[in-house]
C-alpha atoms as a PDB file:
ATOM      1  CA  UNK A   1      66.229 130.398  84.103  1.00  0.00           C
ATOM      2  CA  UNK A   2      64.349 128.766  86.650  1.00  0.00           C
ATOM      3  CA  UNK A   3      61.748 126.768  84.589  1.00  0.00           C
ATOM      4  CA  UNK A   4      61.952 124.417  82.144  1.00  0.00           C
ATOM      5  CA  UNK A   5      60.119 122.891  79.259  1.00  0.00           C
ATOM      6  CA  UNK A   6      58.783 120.486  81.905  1.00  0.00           C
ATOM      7  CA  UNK A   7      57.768 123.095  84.603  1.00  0.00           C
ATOM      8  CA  UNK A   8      53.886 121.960  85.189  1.00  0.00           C
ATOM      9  CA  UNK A   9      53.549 126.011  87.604  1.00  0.00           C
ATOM     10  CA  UNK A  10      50.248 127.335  86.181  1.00  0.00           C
ATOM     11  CA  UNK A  11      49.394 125.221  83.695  1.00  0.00           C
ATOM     12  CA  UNK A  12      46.246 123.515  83.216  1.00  0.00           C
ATOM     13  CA  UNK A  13      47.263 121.283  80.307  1.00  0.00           C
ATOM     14  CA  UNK A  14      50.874 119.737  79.393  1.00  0.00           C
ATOM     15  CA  UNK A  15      51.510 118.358  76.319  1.00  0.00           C
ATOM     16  CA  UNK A  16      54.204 116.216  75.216  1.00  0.00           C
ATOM     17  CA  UNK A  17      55.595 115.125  71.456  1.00  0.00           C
ATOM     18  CA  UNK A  18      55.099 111.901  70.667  1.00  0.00           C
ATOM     19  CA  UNK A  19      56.086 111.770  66.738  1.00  0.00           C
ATOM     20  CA  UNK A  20      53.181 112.898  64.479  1.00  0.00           C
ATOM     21  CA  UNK A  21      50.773 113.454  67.575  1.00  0.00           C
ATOM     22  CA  UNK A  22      50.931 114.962  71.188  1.00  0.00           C
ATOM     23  CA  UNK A  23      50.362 113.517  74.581  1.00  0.00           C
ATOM     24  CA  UNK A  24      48.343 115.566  76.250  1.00  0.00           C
ATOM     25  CA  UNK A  25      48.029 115.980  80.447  1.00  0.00           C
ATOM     26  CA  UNK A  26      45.606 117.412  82.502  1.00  0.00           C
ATOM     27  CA  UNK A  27      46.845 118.993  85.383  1.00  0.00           C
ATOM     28  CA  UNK A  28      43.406 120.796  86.914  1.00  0.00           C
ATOM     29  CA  UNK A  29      39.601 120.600  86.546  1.00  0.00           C
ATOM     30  CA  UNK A  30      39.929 123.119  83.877  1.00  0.00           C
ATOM     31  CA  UNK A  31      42.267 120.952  81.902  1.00  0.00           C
ATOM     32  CA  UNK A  32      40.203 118.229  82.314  1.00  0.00           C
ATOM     33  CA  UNK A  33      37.414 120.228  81.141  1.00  0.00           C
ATOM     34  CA  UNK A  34      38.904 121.109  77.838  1.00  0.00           C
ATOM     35  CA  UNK A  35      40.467 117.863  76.776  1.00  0.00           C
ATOM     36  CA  UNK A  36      36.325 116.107  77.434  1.00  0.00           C
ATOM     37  CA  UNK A  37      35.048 118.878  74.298  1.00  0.00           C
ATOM     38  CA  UNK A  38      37.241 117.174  71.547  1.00  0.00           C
ATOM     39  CA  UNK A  39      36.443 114.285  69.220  1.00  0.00           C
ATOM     40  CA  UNK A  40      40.231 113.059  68.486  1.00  0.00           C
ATOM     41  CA  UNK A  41      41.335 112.543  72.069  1.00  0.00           C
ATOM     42  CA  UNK A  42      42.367 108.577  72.857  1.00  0.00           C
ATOM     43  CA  UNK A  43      44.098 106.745  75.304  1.00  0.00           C
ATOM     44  CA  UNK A  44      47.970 107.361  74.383  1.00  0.00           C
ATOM     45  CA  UNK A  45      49.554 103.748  74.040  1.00  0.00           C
ATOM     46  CA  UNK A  46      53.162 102.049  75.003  1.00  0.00           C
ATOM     47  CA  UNK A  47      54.096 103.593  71.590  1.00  0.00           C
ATOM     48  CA  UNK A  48      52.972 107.157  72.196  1.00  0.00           C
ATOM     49  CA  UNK A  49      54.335 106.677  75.354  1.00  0.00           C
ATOM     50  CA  UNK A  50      57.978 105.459  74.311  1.00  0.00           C
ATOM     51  CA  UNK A  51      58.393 108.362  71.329  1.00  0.00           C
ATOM     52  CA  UNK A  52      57.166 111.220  74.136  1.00  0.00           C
ATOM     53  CA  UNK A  53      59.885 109.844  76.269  1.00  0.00           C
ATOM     54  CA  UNK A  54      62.588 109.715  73.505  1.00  0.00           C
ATOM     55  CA  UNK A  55      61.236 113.509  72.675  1.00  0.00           C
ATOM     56  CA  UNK A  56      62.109 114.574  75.864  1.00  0.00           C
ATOM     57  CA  UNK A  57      64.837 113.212  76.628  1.00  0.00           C
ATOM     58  CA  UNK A  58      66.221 114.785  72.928  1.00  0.00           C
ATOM     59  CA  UNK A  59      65.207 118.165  74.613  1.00  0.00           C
ATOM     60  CA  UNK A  60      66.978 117.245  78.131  1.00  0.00           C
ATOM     61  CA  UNK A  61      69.994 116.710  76.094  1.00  0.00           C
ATOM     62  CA  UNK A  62      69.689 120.276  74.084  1.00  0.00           C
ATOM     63  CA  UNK A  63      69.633 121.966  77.650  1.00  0.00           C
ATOM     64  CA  UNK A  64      72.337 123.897  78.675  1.00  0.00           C
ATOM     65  CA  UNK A  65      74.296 123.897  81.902  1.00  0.00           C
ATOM     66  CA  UNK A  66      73.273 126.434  84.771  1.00  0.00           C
ATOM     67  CA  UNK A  67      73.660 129.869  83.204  1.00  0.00           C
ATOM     68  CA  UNK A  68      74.321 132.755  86.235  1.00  0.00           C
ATOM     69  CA  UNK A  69      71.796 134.761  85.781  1.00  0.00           C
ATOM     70  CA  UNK A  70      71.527 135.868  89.776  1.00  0.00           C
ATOM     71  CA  UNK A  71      75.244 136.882  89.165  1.00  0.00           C
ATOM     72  CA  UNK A  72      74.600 138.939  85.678  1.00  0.00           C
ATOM     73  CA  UNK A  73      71.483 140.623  87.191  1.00  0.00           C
ATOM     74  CA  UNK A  74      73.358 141.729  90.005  1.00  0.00           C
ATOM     75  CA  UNK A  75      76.324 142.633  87.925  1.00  0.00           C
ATOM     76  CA  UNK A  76      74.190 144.804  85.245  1.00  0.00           C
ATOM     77  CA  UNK A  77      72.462 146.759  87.667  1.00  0.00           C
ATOM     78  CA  UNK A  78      75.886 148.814  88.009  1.00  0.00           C
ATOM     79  CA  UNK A  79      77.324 147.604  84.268  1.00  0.00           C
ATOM     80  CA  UNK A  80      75.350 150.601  82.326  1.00  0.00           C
ATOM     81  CA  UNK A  81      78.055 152.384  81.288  1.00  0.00           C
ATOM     82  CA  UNK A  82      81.026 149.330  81.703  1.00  0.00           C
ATOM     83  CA  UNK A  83      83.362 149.436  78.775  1.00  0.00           C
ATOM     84  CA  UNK A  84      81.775 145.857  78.438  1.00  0.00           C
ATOM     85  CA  UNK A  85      79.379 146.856  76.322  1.00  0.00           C
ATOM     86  CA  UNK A  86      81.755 148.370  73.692  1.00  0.00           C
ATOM     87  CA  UNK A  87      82.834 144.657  72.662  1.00  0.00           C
ATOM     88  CA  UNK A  88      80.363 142.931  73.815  1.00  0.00           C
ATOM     89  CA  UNK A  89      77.730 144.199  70.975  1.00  0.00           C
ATOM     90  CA  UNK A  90      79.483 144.009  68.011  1.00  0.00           C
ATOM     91  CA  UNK A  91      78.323 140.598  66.870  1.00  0.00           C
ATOM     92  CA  UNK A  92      74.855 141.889  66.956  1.00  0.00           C
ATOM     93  CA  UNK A  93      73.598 142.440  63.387  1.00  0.00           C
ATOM     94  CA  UNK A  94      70.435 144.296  64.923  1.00  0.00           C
ATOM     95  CA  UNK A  95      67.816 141.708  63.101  1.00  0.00           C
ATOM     96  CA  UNK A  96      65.850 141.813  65.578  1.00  0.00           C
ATOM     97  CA  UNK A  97      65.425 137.737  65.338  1.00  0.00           C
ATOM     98  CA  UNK A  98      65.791 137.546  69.207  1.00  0.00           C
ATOM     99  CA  UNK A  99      62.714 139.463  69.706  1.00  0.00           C
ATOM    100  CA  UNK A 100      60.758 138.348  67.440  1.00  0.00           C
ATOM    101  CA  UNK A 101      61.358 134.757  68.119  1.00  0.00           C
ATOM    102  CA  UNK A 102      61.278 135.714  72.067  1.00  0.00           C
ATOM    103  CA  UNK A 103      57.787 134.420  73.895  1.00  0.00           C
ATOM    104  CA  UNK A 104      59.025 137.220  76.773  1.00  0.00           C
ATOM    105  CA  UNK A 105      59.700 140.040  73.943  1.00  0.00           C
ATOM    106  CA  UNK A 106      56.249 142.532  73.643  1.00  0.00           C
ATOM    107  CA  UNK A 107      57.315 145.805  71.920  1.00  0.00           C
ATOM    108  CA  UNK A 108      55.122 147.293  69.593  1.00  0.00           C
ATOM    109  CA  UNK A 109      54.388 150.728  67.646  1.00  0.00           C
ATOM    110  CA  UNK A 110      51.266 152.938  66.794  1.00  0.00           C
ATOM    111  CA  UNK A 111      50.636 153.947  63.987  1.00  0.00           C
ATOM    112  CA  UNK A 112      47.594 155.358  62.213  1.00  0.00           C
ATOM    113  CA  UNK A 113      46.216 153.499  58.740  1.00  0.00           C
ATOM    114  CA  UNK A 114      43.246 155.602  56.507  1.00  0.00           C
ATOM    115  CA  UNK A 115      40.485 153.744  56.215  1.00  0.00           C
ATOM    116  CA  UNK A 116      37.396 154.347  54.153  1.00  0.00           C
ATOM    117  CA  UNK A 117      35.463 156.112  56.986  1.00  0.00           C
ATOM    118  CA  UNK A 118      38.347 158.194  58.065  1.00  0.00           C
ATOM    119  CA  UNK A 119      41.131 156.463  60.096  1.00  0.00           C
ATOM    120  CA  UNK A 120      41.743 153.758  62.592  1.00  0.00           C
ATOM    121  CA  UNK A 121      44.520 153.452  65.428  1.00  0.00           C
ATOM    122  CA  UNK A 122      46.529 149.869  65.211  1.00  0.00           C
ATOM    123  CA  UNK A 123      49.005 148.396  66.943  1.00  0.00           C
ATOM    124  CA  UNK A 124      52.075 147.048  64.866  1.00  0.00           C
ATOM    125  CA  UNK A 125      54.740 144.194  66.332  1.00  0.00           C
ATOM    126  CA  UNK A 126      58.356 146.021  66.576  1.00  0.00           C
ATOM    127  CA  UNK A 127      61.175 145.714  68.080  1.00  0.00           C
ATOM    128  CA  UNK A 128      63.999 147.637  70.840  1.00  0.00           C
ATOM    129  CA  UNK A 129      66.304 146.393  68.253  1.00  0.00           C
ATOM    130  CA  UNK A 130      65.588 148.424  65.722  1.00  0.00           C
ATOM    131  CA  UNK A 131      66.535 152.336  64.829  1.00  0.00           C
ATOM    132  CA  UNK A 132      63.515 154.044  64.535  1.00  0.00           C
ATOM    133  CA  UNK A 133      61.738 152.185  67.497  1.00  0.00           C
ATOM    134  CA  UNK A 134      63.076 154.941  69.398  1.00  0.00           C
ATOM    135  CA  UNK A 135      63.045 157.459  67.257  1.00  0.00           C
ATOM    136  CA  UNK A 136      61.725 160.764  68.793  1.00  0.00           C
ATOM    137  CA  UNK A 137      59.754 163.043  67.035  1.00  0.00           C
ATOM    138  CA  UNK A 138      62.398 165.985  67.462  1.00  0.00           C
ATOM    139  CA  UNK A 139      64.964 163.682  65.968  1.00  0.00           C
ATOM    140  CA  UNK A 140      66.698 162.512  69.043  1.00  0.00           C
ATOM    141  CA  UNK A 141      67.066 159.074  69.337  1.00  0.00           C
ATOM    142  CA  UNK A 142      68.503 157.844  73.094  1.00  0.00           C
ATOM    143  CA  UNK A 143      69.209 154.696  71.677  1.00  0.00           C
ATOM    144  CA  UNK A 144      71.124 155.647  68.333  1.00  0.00           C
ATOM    145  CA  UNK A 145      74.011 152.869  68.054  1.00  0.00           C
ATOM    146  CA  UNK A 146      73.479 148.666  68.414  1.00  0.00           C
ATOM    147  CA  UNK A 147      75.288 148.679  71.439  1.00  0.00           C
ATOM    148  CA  UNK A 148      72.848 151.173  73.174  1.00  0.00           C
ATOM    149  CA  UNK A 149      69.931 148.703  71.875  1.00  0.00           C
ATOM    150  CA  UNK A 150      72.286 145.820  72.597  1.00  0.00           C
ATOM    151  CA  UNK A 151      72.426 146.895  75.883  1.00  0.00           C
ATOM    152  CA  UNK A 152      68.570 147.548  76.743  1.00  0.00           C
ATOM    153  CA  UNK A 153      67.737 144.633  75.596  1.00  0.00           C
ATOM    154  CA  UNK A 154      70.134 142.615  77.585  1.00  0.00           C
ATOM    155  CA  UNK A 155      69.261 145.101  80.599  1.00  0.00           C
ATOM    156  CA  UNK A 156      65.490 144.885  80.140  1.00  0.00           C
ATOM    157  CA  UNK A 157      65.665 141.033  80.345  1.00  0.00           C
ATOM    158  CA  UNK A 158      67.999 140.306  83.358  1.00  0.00           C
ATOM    159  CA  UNK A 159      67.612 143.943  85.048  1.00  0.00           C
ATOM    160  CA  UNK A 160      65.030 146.023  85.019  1.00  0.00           C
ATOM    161  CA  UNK A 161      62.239 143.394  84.449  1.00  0.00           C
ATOM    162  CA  UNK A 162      64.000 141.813  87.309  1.00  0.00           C
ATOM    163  CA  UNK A 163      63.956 145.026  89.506  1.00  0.00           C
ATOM    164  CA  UNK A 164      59.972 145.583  88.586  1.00  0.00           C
ATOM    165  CA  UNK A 165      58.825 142.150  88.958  1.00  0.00           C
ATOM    166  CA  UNK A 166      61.100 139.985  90.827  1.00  0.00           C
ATOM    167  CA  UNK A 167      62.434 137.758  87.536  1.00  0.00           C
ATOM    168  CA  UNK A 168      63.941 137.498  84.671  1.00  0.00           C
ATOM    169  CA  UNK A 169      61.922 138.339  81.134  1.00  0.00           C
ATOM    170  CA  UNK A 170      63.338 134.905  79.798  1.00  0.00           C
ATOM    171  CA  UNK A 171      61.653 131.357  79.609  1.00  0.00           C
ATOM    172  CA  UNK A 172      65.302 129.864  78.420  1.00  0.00           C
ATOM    173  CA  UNK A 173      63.764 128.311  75.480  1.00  0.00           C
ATOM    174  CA  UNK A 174      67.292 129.101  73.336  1.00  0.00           C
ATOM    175  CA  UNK A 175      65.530 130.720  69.942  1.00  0.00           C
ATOM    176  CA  UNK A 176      67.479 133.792  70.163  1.00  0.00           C
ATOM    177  CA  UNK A 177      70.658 131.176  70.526  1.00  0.00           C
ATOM    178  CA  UNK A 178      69.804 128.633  67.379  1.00  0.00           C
ATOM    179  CA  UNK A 179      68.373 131.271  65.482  1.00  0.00           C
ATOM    180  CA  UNK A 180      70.447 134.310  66.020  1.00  0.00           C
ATOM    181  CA  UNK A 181      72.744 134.593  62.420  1.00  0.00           C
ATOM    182  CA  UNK A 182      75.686 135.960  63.968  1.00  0.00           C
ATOM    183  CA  UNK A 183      76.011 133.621  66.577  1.00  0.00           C
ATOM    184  CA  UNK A 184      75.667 135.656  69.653  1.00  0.00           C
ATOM    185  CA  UNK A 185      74.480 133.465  72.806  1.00  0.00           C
ATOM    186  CA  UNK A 186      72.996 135.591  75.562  1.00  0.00           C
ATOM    187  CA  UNK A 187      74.396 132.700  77.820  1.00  0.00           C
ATOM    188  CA  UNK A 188      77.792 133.955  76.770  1.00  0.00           C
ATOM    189  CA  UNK A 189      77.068 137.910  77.488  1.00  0.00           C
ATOM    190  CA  UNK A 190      75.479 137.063  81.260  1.00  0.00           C
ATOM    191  CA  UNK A 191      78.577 134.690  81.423  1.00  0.00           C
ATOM    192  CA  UNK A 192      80.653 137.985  80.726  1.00  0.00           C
ATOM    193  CA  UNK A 193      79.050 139.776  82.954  1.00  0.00           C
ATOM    194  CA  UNK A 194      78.477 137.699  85.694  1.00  0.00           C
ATOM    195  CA  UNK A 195      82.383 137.675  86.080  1.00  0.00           C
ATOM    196  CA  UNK A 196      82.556 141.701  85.987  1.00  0.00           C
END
């Protein structure tokens, strides 16, 4: 996805697993900063060392091949109404565990909750994968079937996010892959489309 669970961009700290503990790295002033303000920092020994390089190279290991994503994007922006989609969805349970597992994934709701002094406005976690999330108040919902949720939420990611701001709404951390109960691997879907 063009990152990696090693990618340093923008960070001012890196930490790494060394068995019970973390290595921590600073990579800028700021980092540097931080780390001085706490009592249970030490020097990080040969054993620290050895278990933070066995940790990685465990998550090395988990990581997929390339996945196409430059194809798929390119292939979804005309794949909104491909027959694709008509398969393609039906291992989706619509759980929602993707999105709420997802560190890209930020839909919410408003609602309004009485409270003793009248009534306050909050924001609740929800998800595209869901029924009602689109629910209008007429009745109408544009997204009324899985595949049509499916299919934003596979179009949101590697489309339009793409088309707005120039990448993909995915880290490739694979929750939505271990986690997912029926399966489905979005590698698999951009795969598919990719080779529309």
């Amino acid at each position: 996805m063009g990152g990696g669970p090693f990618d340093e961009t923008g960070s001012d700290l890196m930490f790494a697993e060394a068995g019970e503990a973390y290595l921590v790295r600073p990579l800028s002033a700021k980092g540097e900063k931080l780390l001085c303000g706490f009592d249970a920092v030490r020097e990080a020994g040969d054993a620290d060392l050895a278990a933070a390089r066995e940790a990685e190279a465990r998550a090395v290991g988990r990581m997929a091949g390339d996945v196409p994503v430059d194809a798929a994007a390119s292939k979804l922006a005309g794949a909104f109404d491909d027959a694709t989609w008509d398969d393609i969805h039906r291992k989706c349970l619509g759980c929602a565990v993707c999105t709420y597992l997802c560190p890209t994934c930020h839909c919410f709701d408003i609602g309004d909750e009485a409270t003793r002094a009248g009534g306050e406005r909050v924001r609740n976690w929800d998800s595209c994968m869901f029924p009602l999330f689109t629910l209008h108040a007429s009745g109408h919902n544009p997204r009324p079937s899985r595949k049509e949720r499916f299919r934003q939420r596979i179009m949101h990611k590697f489309n339009y996010f793409v088309e707005n701001n120039g990448r993909v709404a995915c880290v490739g951390c694979g929750r939505c892959v271990e986690n997912c109960p029926a399966n489905l691997d979005v590698r698999k879907v951009l795969e598919t489309f990719a080779a529309l």
